[in-house]
Protein backbone atom coordinates (compact mmCIF):
# COMPACT_ATOMS: atom_id res chain seq x y z
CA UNK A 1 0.00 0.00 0.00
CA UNK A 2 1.03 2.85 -1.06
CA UNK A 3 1.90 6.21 1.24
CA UNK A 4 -1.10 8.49 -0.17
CA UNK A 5 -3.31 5.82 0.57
CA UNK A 6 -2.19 5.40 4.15
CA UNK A 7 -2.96 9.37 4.46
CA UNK A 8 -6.60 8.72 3.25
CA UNK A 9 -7.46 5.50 5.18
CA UNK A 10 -5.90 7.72 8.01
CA UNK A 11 -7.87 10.34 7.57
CA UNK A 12 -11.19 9.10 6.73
CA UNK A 13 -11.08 6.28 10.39
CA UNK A 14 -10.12 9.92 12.19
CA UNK A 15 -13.52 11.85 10.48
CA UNK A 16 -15.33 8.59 11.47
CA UNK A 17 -14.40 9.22 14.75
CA UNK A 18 -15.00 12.86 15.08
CA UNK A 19 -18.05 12.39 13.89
CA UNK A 20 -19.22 9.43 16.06
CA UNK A 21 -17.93 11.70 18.75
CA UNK A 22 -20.17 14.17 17.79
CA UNK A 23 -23.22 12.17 17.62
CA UNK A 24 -22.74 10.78 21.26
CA UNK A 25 -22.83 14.44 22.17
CA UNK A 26 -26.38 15.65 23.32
CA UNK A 27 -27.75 18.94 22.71
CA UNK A 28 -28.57 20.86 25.37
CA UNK A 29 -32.08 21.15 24.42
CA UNK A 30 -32.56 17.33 23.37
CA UNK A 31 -34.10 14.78 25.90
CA UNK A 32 -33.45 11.26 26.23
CA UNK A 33 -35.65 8.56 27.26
CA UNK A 34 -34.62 5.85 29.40
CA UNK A 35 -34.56 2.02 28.34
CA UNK A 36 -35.29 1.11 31.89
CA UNK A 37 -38.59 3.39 32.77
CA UNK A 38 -41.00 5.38 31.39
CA UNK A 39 -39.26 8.49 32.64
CA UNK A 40 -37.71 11.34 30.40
CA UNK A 41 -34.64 12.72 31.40
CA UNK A 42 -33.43 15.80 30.44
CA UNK A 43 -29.99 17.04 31.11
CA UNK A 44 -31.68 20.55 31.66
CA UNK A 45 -32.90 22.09 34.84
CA UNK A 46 -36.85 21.28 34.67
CA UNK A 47 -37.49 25.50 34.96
CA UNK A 48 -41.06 25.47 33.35
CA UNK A 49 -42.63 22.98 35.77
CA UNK A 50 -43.70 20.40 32.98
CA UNK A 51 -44.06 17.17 34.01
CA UNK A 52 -41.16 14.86 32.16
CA UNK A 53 -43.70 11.59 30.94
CA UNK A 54 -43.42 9.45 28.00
CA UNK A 55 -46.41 9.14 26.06
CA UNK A 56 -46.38 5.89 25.01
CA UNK A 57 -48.85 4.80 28.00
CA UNK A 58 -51.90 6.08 29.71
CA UNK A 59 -51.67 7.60 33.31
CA UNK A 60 -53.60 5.77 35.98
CA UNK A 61 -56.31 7.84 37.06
CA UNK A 62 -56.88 7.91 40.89
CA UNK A 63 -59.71 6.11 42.86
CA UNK A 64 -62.92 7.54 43.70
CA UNK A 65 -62.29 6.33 47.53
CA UNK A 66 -58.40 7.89 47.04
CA UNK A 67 -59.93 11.01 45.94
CA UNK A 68 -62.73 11.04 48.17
CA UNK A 69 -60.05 10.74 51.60
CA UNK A 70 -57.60 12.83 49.98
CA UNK A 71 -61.20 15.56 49.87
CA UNK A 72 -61.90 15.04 53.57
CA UNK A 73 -58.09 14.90 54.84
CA UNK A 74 -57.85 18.46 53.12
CA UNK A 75 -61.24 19.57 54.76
CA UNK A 76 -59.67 18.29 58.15
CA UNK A 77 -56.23 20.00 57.85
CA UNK A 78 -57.65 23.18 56.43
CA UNK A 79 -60.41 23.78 58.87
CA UNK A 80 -57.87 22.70 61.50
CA UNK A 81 -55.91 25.90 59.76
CA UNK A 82 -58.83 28.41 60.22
CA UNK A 83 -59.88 27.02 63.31
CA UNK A 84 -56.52 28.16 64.68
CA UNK A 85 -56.40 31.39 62.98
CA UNK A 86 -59.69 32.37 64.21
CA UNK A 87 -59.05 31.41 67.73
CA UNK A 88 -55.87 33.70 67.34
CA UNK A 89 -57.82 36.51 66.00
CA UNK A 90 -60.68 36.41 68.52
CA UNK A 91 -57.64 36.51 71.47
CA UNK A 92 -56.10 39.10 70.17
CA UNK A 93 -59.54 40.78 69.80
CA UNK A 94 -60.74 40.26 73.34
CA UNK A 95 -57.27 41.29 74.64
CA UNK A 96 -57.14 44.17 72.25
CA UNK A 97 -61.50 45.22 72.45
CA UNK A 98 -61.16 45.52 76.03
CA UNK A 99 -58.22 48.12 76.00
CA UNK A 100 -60.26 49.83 73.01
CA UNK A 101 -63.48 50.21 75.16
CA UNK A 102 -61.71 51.60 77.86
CA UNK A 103 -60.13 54.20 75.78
CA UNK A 104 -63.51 54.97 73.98
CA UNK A 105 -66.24 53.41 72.06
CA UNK A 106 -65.45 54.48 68.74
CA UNK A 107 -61.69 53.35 69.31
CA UNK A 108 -63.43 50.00 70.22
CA UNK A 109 -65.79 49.49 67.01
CA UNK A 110 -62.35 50.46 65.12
CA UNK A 111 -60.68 47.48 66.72
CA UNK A 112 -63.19 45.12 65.87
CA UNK A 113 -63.57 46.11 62.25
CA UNK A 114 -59.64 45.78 62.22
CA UNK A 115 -60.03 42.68 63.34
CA UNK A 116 -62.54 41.22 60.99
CA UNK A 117 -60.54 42.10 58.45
CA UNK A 118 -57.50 40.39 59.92
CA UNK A 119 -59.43 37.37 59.80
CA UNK A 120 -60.50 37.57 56.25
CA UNK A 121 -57.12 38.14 55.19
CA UNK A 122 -56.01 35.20 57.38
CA UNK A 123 -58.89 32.91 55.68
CA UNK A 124 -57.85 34.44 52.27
CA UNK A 125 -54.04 33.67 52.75
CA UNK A 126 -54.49 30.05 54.04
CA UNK A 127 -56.36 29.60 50.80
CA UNK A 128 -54.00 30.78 48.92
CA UNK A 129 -50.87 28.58 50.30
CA UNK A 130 -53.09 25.63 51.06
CA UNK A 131 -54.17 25.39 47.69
CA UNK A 132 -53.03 27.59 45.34
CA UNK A 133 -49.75 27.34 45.97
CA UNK A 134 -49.19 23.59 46.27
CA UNK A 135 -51.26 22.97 42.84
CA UNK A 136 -49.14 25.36 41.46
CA UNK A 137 -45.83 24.44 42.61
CA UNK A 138 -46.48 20.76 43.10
CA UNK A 139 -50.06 19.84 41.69
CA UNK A 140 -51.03 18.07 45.22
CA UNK A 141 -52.21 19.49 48.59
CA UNK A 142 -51.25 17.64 51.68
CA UNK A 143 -54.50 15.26 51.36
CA UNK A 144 -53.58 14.14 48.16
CA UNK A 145 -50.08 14.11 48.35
CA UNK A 146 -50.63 11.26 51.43
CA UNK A 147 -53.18 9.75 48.82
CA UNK A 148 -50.25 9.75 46.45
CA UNK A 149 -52.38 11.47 43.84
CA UNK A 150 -51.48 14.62 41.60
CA UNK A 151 -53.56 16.99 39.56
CA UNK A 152 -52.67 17.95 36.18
CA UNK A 153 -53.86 19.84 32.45
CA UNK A 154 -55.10 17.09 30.39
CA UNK A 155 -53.93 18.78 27.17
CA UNK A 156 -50.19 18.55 28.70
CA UNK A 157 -49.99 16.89 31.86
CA UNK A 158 -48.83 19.96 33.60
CA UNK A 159 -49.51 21.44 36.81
CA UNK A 160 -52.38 24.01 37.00
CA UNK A 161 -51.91 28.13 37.15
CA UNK A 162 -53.55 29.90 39.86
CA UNK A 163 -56.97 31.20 37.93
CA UNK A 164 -57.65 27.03 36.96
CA UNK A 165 -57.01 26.41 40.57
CA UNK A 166 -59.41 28.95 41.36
CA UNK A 167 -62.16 28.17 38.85
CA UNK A 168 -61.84 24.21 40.08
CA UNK A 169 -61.58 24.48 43.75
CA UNK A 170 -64.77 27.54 44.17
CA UNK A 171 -66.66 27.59 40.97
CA UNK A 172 -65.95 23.84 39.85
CA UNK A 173 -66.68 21.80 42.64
CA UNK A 174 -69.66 24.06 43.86
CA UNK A 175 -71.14 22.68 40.34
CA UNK A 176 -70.34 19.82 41.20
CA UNK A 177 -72.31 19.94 44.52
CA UNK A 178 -75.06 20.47 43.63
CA UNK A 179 -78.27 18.11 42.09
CA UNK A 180 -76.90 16.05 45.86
CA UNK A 181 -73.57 15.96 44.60
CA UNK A 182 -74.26 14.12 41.12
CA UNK A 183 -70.88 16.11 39.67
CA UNK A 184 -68.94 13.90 42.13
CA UNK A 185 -70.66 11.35 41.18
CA UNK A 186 -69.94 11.51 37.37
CA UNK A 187 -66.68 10.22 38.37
CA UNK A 188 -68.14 6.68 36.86
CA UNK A 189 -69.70 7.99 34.15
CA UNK A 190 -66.53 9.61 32.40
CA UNK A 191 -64.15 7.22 30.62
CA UNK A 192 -61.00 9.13 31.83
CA UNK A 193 -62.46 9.82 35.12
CA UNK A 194 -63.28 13.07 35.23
CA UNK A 195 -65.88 14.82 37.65
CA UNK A 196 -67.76 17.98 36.86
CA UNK A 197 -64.88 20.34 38.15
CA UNK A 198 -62.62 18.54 36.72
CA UNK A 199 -64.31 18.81 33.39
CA UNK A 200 -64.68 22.30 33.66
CA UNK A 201 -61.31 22.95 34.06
CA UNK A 202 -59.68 20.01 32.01
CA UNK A 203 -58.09 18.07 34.42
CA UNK A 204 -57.40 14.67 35.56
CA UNK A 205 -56.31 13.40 38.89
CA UNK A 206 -53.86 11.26 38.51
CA UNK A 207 -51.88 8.28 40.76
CA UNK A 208 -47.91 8.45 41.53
CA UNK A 209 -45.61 6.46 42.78
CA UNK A 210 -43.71 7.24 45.95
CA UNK A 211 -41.42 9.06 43.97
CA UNK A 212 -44.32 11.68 42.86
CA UNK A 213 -43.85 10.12 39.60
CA UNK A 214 -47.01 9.55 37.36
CA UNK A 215 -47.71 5.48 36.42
CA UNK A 216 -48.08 5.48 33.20
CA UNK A 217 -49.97 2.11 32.95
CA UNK A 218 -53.40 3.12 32.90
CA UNK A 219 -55.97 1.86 30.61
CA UNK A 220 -57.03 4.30 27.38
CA UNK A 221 -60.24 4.92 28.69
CA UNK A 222 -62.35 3.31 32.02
CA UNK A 223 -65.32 1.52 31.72
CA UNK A 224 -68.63 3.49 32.51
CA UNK A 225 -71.06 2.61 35.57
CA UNK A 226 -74.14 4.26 35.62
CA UNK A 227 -75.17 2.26 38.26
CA UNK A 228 -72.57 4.10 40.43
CA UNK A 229 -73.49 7.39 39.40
CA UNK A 230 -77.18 7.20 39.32
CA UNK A 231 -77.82 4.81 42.38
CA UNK A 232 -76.28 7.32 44.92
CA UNK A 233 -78.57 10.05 43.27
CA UNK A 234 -81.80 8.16 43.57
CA UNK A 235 -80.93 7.07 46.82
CA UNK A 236 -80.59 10.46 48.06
CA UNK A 237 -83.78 11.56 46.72
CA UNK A 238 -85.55 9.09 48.13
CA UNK A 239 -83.40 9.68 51.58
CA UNK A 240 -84.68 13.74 51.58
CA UNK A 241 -88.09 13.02 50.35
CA UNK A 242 -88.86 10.59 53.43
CA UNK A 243 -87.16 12.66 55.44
CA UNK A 244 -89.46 15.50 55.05
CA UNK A 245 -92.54 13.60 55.33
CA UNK A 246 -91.27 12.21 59.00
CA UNK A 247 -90.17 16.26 59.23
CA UNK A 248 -93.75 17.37 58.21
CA UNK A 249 -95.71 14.84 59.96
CA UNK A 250 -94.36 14.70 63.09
CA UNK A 251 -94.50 18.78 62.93
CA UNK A 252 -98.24 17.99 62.00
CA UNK A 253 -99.01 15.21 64.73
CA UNK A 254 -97.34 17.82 67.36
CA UNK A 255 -99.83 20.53 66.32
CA UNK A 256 -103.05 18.23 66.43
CA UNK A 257 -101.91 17.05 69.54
CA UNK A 258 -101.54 20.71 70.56
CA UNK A 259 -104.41 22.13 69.54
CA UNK A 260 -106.67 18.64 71.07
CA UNK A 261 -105.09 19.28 74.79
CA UNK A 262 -105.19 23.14 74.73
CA UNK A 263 -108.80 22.12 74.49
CA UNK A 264 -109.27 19.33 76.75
CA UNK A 265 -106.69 21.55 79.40
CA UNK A 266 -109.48 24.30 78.79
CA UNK A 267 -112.24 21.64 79.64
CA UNK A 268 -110.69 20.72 82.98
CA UNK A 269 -109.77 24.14 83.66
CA UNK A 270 -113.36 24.96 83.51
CA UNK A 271 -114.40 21.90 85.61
CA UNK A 272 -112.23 22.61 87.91
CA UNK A 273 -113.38 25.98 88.82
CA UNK A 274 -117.06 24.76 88.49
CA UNK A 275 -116.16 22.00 90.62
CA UNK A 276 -114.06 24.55 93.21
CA UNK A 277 -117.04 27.03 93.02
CA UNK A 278 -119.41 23.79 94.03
CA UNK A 279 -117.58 22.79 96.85
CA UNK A 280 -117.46 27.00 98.01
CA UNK A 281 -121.25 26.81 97.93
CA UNK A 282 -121.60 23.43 100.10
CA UNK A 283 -119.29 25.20 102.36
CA UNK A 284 -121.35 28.19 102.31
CA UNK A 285 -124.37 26.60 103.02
CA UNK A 286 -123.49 24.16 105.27
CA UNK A 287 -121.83 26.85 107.15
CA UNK A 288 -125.27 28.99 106.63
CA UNK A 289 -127.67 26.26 106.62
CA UNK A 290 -128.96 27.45 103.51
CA UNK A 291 -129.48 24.25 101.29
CA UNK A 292 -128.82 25.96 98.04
CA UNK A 293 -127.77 29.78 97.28
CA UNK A 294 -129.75 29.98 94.31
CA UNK A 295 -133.10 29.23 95.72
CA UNK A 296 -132.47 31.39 98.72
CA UNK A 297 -131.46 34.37 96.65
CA UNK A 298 -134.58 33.56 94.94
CA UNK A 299 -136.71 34.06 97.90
CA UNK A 300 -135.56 37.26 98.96
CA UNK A 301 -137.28 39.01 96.27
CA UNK A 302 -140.48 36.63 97.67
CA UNK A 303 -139.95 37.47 101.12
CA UNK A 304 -139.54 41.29 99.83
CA UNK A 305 -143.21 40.98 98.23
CA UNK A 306 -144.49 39.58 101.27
CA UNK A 307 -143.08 41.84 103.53
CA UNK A 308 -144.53 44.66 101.68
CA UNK A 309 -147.79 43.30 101.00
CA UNK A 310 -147.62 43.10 104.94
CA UNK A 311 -146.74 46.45 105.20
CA UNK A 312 -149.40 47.52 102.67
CA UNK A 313 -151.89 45.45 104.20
CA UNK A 314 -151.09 46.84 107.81
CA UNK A 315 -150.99 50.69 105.97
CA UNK A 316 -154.67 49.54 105.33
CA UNK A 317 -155.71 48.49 108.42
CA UNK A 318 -154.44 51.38 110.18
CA UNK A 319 -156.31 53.72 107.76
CA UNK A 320 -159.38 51.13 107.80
CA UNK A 321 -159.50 51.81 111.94
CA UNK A 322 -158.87 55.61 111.11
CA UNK A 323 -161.84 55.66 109.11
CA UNK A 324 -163.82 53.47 111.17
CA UNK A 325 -163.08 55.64 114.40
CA UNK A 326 -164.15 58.46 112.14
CA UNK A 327 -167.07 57.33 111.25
CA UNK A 328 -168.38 56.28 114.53
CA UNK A 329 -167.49 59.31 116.17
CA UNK A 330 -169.54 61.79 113.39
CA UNK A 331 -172.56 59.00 114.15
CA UNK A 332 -172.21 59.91 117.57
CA UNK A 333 -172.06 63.42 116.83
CA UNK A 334 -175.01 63.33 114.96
CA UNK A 335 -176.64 61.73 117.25
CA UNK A 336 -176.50 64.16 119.99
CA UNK A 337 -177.21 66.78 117.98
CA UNK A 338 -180.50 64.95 117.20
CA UNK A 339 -181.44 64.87 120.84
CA UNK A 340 -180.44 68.10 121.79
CA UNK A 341 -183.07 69.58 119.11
C-alpha cells in the first residue's frame, strides 16, 4: 500500500471518529428517554414545571375512595388551619377590644372592624398557600399528596396556574355539589375519570408512585357505571323526600296534639273551677244552713213581696180603723145633735 493511501485511510477512520464523537454528544435542548422506565430525562434544569412523561402509555387515574379521603383529609387540615387562625384573632380581639373600650367606644368598634378584616385576610391567605400554591408548585395538597395522587392539564400533563385552581376548587366543585352531589358522582360515568370540576377545568387526577412520579400504565379509557353514578342520586332523593314527610308529619301530629289538649286543658280548667265554686257553695251553706244559694237568693225578692204586702196590708188596716173611728165618732155626733133639738 502505497503512502497516499495510508494518508486517506488515516484520515477518513479519524472523520469517522470525530463524527461518532459528535453524535454521542447531546444537545442541550434534546431529551433522552430511558430504556429502563418510562421516565424522560433531560440534562436541563426542569425551569417550566412540565411534568417529564413518555407518552407511550396512559396515566392511571386515581380512585374515587383515594380522591374522596384525599377531599376530607384536606377539609380536616384546612379547617384545623382556620380554626386556629380564628381562635388567634378572637384573642387578640378580646385582649385588644377591652383596652379599646376603655379608651372609647369608637376606638373600640375600630378594633373590631380591624379585626374582621384580619381574619378575612387570614382565611384568604391560608387559601391561597393551602391550595393555590401547592397545585401550582407541586399539583397536590397535603391530602392528596398522602393519597399519592397529583392533579394535572389534560392537554399537557402539567400542573395548573392559579386562575384554573381557582375556577376548580370555588366555581368547579360548587357545580359539582349540587343536584346532591351528582358532579362527584360523574366520576363513573366519564371514561377518563373526570368529575364535573374537573371537566370544567380540564383536568385529571392522577396516581404516583412514591417518587411523585405519574404510572403510566393506565388503561385508554375506564369503563362506565351508571349504576354508580345514578344509584347514589336516587338514593338520596328518596333519603330527603322521606325525610321531610317524617319532618312534616311529626310537625303535624305535634300541632293536632296541641291544639286537642289546649282544648281538653281548657275543659278541665273549667271543671275545675265549676267543681271549686261547688264545693265553696256546700261550704257556704253548710256553714249557713242554707241548702242551696240559688233558691235562697230567689226568695228574697219573695220574702220582699211579702213583707210589703204586709206592710201595705197593715198601711190599710191602720187607715181602715182611722176611718172606722171616724165614722163612729160623726154617728155619735149626729146623734147628739138629734137629741139636743
Amino acid at each position: 500500500m502505497s503512502p497516499s493511501k495510508n494518508k486517506s485511510v488515516k484520515s477518513t477512520q479519524s472523520s469517522r471518529k470525530v463524527t461518532t464523537s459528535k453524535s454521542r454528544n447531546v444537545e442541550p435542548n434534546k431529551v433522552v428517554k430511558s430504556s429502563n422506565s418510562n421516565t424522560v430525562r433531560s440534562n436541563q434544569p426542569d425551569v417550566s414545571k412540565a411534568i417529564k412523561q413518555d407518552n407511550s402509555g396512559f396515566p392511571q387515574m386515581g380512585s374515587f375512595l383515594d380522591r374522596f379521603l384525599a377531599l376530607l383529609l384536606d377539609g380536616l387540615i384546612f379547617g384545623a388551619i382556620i380554626f386556629f387562625g380564628y381562635m388567634v384573632a378572637l384573642l387578640i380581639m378580646a385582649i385588644f377590644g377591652a383596652l379599646a373600650t376603655a379608651i372609647s367606644d369608637s376606638f373600640a368598634d375600630f378594633v373590631f372592624g380591624l379585626t374582621f378584616l384580619v381574619m378575612i385576610g387570614a382565611y384568604l391567605g391560608a387559601f391561597y398557600f393551602y391550595y393555590i400554591y401547592f397545585y401550582t408548585k407541586e399539583g397536590a395538597t397535603l391530602g392528596k399528596k398522602i393519597m399519592k395522587l397529583k392533579v394535572v392539564r389534560a392537554d399537557d400533563m402539567q400542573y395548573m396556574n392559579w386562575w384554573q385552581v381557582l375556577l376548580r376548587e370555588i366555581f368547579g366543585k360548587w357545580v359539582s355539589s349540587m343536584l346532591f352531589y351528582l358532579g362527584y358522582f360523574w366520576y363513573f360515568m366519564s371514561e377518563k375519570r373526570q368529575t364535573w370540576h374537573d371537566l370544567i377545568t380540564g383536568t385529571y387526577v392522577v396516581k404516583v408512585d412514591d417518587n411523585r412520579e405519574i404510572l403510566m400504565d393506565g388503561p385508554e379509557n375506564y369503563e362506565k357505571k351508571p349504576l354508580f353514578t345514578f344509584g347514589p342520586l336516587g338514593c338520596s332523593i328518596i333519603f330527603w323526600f322521606l325525610f321531610f314527610i317524617v319532618i312534616f308529619g311529626s310537625i303535624f301530629t305535634l300541632v293536632t296534639l296541641g291544639s286537642k289538649y289546649d282544648k281538653s286543658s281548657k275543659y278541665d280548667t273549667d271543671s275545675y273551677y265549676q267543681d271549686d265554686m261547688g264545693q265553696d257553695d256546700d261550704m257556704y251553706n253548710d256553714f249557713f244552713g242554707n241548702d242551696n244559694d240559688d233558691d235562697y237568693y230567689n226568695e228574697l225578692p219573695n220574702r220582699n213581696n211579702k213583707q210589703d204586702k204586709f206592710y201595705d196590708n197593715g198601711g190599710n188596716q191602720d187607715n181602715n180603723k182611722r176611718n172606722g173611728d171616724d165614722l163612729e165618732k160623726y154617728l155619735e155626733d149626729l146623734f147628739n145633735e138629734m137629741e139636743e133639738k
